[in-house]
PDB file of N, CA and C in Angstrom:
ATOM      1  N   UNK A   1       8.425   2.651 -14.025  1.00  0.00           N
ATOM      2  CA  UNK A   1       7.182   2.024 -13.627  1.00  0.00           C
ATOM      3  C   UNK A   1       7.136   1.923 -12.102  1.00  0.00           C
ATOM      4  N   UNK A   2       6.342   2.375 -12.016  1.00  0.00           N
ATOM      5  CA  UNK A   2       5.491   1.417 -10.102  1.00  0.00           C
ATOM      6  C   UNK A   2       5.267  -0.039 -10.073  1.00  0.00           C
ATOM      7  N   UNK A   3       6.160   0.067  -9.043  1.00  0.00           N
ATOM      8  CA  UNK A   3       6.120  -1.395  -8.376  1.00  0.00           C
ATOM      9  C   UNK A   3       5.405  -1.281  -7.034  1.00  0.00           C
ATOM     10  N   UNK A   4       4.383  -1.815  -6.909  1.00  0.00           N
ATOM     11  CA  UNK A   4       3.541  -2.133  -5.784  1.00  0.00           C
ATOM     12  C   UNK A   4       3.375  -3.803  -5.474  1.00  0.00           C
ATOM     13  N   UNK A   5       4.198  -3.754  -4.171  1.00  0.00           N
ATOM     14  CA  UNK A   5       4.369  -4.960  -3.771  1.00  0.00           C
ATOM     15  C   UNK A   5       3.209  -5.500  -2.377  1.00  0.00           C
ATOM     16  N   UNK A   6       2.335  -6.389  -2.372  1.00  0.00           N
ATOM     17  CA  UNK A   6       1.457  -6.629  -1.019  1.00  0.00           C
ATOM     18  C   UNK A   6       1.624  -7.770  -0.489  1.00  0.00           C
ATOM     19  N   UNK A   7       2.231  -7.525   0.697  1.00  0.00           N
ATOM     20  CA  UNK A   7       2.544  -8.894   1.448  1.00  0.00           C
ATOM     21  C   UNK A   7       1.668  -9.621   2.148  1.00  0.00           C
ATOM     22  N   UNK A   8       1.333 -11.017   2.085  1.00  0.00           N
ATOM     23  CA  UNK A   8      -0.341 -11.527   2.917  1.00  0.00           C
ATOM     24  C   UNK A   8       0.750 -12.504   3.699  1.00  0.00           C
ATOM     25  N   UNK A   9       0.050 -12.500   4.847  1.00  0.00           N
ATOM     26  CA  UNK A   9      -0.269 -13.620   5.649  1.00  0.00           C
ATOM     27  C   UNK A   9      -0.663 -14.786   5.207  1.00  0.00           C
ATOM     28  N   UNK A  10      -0.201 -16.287   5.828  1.00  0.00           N
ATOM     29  CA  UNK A  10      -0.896 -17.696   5.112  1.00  0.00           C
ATOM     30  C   UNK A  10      -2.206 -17.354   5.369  1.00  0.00           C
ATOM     31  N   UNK A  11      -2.607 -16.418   6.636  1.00  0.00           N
ATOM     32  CA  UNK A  11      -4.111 -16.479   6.820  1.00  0.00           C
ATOM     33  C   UNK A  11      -4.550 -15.260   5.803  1.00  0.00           C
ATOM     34  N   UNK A  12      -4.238 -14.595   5.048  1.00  0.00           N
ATOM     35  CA  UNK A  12      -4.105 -13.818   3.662  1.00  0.00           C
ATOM     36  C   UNK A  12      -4.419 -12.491   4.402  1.00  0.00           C
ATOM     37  N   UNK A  13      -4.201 -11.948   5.283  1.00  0.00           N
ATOM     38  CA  UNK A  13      -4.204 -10.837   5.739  1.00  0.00           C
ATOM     39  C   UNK A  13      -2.632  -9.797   5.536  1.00  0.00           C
ATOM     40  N   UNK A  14      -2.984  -8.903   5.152  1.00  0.00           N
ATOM     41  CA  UNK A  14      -2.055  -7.549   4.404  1.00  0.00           C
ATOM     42  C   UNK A  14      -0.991  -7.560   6.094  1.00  0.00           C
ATOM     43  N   UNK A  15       0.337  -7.923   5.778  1.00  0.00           N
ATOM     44  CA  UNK A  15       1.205  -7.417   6.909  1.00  0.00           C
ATOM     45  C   UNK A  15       1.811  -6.688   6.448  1.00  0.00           C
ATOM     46  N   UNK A  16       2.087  -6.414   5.319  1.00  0.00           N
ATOM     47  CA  UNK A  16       2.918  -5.187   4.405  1.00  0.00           C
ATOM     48  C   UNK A  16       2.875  -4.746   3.205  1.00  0.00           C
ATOM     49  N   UNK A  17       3.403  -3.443   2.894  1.00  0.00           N
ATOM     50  CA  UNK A  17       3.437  -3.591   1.433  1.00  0.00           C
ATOM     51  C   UNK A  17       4.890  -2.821   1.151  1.00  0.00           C
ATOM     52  N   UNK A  18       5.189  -2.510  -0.051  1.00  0.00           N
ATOM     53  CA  UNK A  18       6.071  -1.373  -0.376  1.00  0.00           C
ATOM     54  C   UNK A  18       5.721  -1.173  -1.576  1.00  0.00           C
ATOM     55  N   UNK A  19       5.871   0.398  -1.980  1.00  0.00           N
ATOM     56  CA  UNK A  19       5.564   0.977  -3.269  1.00  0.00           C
ATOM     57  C   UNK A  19       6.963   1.578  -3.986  1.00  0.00           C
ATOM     58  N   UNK A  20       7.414   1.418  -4.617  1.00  0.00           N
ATOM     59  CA  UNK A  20       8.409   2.247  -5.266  1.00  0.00           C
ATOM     60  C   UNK A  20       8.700   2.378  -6.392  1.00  0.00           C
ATOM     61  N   UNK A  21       9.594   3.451  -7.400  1.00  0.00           N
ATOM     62  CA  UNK A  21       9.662   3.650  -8.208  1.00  0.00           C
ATOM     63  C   UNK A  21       8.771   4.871  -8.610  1.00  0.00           C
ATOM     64  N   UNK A  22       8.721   5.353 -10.291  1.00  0.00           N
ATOM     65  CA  UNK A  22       8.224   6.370 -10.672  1.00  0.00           C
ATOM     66  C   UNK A  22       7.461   5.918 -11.680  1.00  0.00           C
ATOM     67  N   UNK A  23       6.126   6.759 -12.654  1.00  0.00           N
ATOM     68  CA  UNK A  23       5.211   6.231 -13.052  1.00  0.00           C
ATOM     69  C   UNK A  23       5.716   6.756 -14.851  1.00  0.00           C
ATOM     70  N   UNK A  24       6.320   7.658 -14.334  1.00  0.00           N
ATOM     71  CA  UNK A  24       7.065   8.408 -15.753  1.00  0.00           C
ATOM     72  C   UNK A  24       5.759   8.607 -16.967  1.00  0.00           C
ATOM     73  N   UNK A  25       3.976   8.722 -16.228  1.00  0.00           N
ATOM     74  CA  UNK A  25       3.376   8.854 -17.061  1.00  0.00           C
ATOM     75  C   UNK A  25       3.207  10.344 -17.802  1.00  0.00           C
ATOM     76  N   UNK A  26       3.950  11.471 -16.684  1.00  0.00           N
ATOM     77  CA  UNK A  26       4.238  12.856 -17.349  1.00  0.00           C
ATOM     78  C   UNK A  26       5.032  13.140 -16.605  1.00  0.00           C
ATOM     79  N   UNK A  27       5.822  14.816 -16.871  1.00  0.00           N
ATOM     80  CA  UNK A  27       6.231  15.503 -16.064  1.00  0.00           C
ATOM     81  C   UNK A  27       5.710  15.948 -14.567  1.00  0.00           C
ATOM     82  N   UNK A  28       7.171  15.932 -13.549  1.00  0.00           N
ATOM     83  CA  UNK A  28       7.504  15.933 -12.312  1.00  0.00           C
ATOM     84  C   UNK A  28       6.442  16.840 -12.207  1.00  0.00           C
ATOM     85  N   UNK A  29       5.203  16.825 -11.118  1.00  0.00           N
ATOM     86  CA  UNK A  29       4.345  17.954 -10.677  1.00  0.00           C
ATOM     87  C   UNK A  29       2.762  17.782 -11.574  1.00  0.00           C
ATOM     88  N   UNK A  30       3.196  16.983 -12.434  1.00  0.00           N
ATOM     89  CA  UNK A  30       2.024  16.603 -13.447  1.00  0.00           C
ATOM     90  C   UNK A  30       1.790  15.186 -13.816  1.00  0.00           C
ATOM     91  N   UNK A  31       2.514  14.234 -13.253  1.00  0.00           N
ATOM     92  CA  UNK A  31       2.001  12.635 -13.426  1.00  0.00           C
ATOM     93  C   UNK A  31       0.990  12.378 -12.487  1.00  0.00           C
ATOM     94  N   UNK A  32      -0.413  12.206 -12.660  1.00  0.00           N
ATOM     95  CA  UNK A  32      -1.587  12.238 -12.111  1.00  0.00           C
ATOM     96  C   UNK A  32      -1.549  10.350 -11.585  1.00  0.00           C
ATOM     97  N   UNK A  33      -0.676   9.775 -12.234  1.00  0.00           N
ATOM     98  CA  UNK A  33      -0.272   8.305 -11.963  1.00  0.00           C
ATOM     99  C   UNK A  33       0.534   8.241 -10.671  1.00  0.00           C
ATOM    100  N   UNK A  34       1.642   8.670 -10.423  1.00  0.00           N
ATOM    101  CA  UNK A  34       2.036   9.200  -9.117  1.00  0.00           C
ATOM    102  C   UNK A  34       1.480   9.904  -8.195  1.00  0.00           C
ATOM    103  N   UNK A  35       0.935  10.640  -8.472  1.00  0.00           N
ATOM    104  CA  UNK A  35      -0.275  11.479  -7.378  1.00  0.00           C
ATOM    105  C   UNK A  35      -1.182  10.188  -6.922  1.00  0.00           C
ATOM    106  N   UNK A  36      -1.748   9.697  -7.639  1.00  0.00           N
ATOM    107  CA  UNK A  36      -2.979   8.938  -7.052  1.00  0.00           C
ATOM    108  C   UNK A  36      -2.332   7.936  -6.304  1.00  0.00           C
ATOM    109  N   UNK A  37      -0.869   7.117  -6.893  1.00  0.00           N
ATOM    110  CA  UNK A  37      -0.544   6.344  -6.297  1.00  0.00           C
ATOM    111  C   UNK A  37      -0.609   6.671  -4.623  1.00  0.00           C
ATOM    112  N   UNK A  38       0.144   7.558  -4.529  1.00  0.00           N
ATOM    113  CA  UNK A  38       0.656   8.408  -3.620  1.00  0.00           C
ATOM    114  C   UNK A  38      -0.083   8.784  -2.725  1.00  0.00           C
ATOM    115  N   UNK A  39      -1.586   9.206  -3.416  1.00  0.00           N
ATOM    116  CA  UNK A  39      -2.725   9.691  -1.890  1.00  0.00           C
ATOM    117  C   UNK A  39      -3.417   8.875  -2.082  1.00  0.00           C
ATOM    118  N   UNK A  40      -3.357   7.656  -2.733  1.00  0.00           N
ATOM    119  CA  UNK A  40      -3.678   6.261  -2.308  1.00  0.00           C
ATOM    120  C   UNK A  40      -3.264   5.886  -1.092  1.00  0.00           C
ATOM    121  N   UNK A  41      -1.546   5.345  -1.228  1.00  0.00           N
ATOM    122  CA  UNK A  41      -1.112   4.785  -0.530  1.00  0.00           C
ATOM    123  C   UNK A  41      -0.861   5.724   0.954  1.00  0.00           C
ATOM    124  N   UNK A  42      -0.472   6.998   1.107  1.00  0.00           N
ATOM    125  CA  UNK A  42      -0.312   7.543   1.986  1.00  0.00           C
ATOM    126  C   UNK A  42      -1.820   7.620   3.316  1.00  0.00           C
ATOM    127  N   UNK A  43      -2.789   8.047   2.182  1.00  0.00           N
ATOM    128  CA  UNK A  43      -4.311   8.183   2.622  1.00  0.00           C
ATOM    129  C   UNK A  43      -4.408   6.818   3.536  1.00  0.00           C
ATOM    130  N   UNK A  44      -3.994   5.724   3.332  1.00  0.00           N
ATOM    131  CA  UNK A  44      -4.234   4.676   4.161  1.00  0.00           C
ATOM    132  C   UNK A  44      -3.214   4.719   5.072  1.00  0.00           C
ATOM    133  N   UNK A  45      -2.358   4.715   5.287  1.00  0.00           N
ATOM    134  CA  UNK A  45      -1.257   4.469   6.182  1.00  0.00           C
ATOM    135  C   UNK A  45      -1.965   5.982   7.365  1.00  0.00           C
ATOM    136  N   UNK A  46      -2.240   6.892   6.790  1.00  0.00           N
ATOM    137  CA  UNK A  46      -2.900   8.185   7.320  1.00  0.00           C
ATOM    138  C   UNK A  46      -3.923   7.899   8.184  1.00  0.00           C
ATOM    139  N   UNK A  47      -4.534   7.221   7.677  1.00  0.00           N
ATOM    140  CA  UNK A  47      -5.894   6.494   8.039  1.00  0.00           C
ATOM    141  C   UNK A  47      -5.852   5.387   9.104  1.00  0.00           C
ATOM    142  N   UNK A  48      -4.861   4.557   9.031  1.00  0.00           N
ATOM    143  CA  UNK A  48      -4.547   3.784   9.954  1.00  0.00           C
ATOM    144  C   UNK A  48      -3.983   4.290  11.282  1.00  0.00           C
ATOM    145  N   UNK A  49      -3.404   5.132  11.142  1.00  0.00           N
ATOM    146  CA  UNK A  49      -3.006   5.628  12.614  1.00  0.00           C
ATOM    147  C   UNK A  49      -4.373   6.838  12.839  1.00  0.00           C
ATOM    148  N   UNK A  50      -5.125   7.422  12.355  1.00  0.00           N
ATOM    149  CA  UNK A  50      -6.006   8.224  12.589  1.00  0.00           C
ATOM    150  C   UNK A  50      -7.306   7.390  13.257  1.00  0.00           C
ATOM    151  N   UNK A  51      -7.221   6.044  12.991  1.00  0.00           N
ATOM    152  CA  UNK A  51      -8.612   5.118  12.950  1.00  0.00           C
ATOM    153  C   UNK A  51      -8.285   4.813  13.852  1.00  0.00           C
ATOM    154  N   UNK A  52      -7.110   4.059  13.708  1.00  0.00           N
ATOM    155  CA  UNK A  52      -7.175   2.916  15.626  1.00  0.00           C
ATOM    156  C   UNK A  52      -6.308   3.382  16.102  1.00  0.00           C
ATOM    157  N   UNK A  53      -4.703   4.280  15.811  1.00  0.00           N
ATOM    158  CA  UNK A  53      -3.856   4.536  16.656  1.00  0.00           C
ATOM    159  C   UNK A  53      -2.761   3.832  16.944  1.00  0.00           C
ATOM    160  N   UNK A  54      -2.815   3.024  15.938  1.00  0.00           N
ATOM    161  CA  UNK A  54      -1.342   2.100  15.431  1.00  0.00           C
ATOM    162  C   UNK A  54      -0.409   2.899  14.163  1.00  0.00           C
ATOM    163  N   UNK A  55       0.547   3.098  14.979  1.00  0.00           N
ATOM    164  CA  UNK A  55       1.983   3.727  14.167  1.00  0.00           C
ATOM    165  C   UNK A  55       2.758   2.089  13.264  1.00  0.00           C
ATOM    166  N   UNK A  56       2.373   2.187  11.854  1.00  0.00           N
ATOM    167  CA  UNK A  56       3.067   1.159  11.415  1.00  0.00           C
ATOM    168  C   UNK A  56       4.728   1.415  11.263  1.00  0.00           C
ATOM    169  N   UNK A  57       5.410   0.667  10.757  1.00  0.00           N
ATOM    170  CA  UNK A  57       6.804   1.006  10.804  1.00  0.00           C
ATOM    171  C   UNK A  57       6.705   1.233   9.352  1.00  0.00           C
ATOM    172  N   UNK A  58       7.141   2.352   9.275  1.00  0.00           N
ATOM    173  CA  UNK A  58       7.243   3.196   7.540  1.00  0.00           C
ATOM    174  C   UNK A  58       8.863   3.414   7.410  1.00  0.00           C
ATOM    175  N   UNK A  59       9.495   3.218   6.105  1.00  0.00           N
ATOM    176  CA  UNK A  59      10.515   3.868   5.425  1.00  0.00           C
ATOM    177  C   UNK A  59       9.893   4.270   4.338  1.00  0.00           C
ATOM    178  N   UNK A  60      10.238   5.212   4.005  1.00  0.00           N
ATOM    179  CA  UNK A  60       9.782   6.413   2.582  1.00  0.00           C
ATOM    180  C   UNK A  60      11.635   7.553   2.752  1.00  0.00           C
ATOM    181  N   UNK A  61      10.779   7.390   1.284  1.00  0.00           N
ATOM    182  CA  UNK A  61      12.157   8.469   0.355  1.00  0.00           C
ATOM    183  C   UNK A  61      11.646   8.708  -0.560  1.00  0.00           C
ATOM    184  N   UNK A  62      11.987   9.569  -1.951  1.00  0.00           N
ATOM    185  CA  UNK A  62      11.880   9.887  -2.853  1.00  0.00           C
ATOM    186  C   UNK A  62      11.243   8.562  -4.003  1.00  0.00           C
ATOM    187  N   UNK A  63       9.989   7.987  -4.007  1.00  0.00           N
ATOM    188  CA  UNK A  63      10.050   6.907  -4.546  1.00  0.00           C
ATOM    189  C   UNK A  63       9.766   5.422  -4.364  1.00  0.00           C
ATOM    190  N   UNK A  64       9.637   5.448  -2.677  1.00  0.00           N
ATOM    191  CA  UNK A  64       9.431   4.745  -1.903  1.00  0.00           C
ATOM    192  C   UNK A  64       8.588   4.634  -0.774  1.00  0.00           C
ATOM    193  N   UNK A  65       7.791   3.816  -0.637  1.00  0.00           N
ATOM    194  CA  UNK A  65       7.476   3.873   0.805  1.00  0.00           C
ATOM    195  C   UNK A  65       6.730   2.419   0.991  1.00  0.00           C
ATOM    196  N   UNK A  66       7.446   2.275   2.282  1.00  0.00           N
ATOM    197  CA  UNK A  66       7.385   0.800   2.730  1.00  0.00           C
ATOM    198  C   UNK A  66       6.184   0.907   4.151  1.00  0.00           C
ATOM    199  N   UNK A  67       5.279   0.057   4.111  1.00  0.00           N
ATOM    200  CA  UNK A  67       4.951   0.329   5.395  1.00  0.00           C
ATOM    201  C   UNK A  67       4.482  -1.784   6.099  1.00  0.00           C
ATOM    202  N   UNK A  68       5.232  -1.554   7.430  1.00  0.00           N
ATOM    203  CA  UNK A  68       4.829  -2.822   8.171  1.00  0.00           C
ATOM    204  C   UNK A  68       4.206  -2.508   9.287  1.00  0.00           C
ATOM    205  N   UNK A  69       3.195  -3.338   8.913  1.00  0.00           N
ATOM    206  CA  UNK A  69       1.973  -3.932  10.140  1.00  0.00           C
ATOM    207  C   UNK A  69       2.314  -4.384  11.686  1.00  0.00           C
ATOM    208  N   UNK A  70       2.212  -3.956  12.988  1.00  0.00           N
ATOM    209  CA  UNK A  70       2.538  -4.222  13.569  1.00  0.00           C
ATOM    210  C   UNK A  70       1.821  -6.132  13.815  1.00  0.00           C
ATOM    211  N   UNK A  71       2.367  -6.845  14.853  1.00  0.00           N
ATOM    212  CA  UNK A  71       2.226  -7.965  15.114  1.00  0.00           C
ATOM    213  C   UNK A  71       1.594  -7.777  15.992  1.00  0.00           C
ATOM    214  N   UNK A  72       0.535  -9.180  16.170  1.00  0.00           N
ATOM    215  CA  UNK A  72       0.044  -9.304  17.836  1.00  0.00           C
ATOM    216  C   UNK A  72      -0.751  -7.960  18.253  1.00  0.00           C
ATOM    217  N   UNK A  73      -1.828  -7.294  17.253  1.00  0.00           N
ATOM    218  CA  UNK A  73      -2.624  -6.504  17.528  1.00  0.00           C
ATOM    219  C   UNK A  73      -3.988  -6.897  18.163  1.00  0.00           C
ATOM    220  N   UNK A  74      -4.692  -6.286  19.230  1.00  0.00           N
ATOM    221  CA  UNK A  74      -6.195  -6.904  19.287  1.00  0.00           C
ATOM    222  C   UNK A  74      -6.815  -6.888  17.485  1.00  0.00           C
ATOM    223  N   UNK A  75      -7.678  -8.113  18.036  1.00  0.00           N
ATOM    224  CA  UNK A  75      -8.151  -8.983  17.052  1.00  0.00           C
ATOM    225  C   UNK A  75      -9.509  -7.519  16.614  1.00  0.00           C
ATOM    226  N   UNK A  76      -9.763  -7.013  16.517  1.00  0.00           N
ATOM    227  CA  UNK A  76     -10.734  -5.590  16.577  1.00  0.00           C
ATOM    228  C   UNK A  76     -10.122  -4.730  15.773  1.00  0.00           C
ATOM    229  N   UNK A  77      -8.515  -4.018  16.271  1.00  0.00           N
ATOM    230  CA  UNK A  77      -7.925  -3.361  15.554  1.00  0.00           C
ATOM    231  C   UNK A  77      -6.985  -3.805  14.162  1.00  0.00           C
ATOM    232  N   UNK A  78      -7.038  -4.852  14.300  1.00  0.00           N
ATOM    233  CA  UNK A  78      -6.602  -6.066  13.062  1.00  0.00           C
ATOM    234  C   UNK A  78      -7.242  -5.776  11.861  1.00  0.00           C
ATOM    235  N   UNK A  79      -8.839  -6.188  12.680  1.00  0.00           N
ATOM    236  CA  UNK A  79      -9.863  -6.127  11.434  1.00  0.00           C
ATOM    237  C   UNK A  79      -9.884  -4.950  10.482  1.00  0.00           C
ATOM    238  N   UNK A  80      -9.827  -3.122  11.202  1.00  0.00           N
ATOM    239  CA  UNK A  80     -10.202  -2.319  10.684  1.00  0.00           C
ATOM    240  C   UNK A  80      -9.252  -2.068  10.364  1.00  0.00           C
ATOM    241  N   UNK A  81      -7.701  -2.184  10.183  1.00  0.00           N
ATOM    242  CA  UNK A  81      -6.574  -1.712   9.492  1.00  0.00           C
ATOM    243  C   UNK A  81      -6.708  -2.923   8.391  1.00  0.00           C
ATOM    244  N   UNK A  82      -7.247  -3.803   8.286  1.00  0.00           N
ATOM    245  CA  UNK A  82      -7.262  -4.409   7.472  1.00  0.00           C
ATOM    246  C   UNK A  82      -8.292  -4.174   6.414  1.00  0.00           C
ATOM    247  N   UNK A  83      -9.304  -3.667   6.782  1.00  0.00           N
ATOM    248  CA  UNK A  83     -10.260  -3.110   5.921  1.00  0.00           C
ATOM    249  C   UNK A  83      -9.520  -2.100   5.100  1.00  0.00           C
ATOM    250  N   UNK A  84      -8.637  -1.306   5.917  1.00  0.00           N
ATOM    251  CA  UNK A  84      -8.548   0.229   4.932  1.00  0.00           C
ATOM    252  C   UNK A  84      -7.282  -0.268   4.184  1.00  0.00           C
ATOM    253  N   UNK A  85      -6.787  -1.165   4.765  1.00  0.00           N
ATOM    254  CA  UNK A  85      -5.294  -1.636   3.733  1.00  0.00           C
ATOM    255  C   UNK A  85      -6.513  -2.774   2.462  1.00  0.00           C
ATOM    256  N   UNK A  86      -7.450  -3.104   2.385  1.00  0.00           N
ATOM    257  CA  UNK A  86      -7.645  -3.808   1.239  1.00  0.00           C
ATOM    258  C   UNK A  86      -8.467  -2.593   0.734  1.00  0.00           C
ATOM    259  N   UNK A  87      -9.427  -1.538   1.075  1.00  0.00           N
ATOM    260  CA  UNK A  87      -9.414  -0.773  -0.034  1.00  0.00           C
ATOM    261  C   UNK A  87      -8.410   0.567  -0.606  1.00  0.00           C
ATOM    262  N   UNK A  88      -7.158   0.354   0.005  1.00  0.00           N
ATOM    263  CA  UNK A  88      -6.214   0.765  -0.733  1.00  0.00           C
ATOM    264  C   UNK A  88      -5.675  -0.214  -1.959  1.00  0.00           C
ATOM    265  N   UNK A  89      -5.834  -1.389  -1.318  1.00  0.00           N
ATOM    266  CA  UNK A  89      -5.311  -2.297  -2.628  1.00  0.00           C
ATOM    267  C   UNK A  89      -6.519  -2.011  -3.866  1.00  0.00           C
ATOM    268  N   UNK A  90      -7.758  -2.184  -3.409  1.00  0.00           N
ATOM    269  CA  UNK A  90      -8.890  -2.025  -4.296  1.00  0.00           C
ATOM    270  C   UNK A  90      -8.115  -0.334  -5.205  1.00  0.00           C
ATOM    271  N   UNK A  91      -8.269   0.078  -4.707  1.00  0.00           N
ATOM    272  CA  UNK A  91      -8.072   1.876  -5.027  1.00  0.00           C
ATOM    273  C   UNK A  91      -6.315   1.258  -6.462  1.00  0.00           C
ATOM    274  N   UNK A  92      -5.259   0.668  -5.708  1.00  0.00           N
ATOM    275  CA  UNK A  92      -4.507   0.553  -6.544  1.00  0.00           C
ATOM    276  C   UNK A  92      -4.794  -0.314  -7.482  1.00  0.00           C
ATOM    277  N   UNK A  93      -5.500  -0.987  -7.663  1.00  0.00           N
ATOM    278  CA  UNK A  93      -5.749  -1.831  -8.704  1.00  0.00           C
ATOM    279  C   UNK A  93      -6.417  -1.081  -9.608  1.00  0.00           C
ATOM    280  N   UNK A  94      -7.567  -0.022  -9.206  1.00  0.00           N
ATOM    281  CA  UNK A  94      -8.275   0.367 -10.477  1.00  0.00           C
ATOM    282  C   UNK A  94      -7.384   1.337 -11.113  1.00  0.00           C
ATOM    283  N   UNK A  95      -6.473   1.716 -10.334  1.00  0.00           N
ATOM    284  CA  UNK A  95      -5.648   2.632 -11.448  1.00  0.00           C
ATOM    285  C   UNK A  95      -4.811   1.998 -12.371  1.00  0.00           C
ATOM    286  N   UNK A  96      -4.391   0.625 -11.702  1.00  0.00           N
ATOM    287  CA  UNK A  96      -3.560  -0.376 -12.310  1.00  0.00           C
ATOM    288  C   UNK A  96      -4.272  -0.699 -13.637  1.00  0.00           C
ATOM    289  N   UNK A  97      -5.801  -0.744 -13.495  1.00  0.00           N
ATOM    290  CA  UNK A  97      -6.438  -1.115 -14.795  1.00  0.00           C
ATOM    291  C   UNK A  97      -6.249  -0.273 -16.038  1.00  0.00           C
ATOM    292  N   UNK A  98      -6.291   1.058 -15.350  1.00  0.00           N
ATOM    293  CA  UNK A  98      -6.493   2.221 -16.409  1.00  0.00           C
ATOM    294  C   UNK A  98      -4.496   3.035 -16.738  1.00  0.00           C
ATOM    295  N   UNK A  99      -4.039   2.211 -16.186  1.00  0.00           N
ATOM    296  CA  UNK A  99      -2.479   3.130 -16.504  1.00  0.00           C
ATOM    297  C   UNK A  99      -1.726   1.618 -16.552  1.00  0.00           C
ATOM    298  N   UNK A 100      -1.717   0.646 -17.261  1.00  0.00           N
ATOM    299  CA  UNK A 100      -0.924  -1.016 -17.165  1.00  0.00           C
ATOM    300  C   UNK A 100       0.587  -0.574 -17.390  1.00  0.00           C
ATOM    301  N   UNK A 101       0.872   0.445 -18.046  1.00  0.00           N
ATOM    302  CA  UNK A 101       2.217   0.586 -18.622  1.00  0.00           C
ATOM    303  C   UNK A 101       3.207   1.919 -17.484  1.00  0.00           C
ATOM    304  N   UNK A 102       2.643   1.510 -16.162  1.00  0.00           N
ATOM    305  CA  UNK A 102       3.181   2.801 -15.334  1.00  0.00           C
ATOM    306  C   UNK A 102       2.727   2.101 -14.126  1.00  0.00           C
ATOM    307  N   UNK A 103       2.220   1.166 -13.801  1.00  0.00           N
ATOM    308  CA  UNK A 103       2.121   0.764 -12.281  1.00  0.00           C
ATOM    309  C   UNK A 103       1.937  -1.289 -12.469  1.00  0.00           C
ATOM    310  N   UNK A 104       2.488  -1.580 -11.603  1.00  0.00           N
ATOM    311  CA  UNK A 104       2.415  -3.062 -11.526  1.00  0.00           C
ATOM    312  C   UNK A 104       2.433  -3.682  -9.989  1.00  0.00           C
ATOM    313  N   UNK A 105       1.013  -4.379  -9.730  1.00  0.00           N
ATOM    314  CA  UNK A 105       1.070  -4.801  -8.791  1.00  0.00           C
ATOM    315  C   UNK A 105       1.512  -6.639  -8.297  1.00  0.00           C
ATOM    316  N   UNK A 106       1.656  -6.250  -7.424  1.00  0.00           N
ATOM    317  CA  UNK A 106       2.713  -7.771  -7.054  1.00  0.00           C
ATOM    318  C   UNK A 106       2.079  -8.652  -5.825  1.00  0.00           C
ATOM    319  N   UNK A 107       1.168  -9.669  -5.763  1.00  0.00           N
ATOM    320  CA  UNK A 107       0.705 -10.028  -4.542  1.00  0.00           C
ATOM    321  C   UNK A 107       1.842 -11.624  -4.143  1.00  0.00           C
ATOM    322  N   UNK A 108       2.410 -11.284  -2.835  1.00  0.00           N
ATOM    323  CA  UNK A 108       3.427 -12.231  -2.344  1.00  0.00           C
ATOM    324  C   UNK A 108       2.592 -13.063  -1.208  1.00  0.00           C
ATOM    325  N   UNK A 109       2.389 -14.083  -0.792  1.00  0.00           N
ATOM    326  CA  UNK A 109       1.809 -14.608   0.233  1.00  0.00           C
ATOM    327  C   UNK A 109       2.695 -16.072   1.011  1.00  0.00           C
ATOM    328  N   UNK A 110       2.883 -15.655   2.584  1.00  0.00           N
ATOM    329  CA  UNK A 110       3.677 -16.533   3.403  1.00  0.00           C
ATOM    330  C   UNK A 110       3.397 -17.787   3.433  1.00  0.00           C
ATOM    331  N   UNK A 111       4.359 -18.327   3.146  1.00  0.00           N
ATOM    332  CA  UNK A 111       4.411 -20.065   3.651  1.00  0.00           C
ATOM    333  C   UNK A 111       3.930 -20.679   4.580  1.00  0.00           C
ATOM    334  N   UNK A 112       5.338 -19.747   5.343  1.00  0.00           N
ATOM    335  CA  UNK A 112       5.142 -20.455   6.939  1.00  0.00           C
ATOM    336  C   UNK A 112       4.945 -19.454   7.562  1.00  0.00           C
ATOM    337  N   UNK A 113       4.476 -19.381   9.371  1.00  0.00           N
ATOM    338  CA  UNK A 113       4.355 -18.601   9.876  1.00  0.00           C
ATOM    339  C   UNK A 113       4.867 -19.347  11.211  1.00  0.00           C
TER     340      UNK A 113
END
């Protein structure tokens, strides 16, 4: 299963997420559950450095991919990486609706700051 994890801010703004694991809804080259995950999650992180020009800090591997939000961005470029990181969440959720037994999402939100 996919584990999709989204990290908020107390002020509920996306500072991270990580995706990992496999969807095991078919064979390697043919799980359309992994694909979407995948140019879901990539498409935004893609998007974020294409839009405003912020390099988040990514680890990815086979299965994985983590990406963090930089800190202390103008309040402008905040907004619009934040737009495209909630309709990636939007985007993972509707697949979440239609595949429950191959992706699971996880919303974590900070205490303190």
């Amino acid at each position: 299963m996919i584990q999709a994890v989204i990290n908020r801010s107390k002020t509920d703004e996306i500072q991270s997420f990580e995706i990992s694991g496999h969807a095991f809804f078919a064979e390697r080259g043919k799980d359309i559950v992994c694909a979407g995950v995948s140019a879901v999650s990539v498409g935004a992180v893609n998007a974020i450095h294409e839009l405003t020009g912020v390099v988040p800090e990514l680890d990815y591997d086979s299965g994985l991919l983590r990406c963090v939000i930089p800190d202390n961005l103008p309040e402008d470029t905040s907004r619009k990486i934040q737009i495209l990181l909630e309709g990636m969440v939007v985007a993972l959720r509707t697949i979440e609706l239609d595949y429950r037994k191959h992706i699971n999402i996880t919303f974590k939100k900070q205490e303190v700051e």
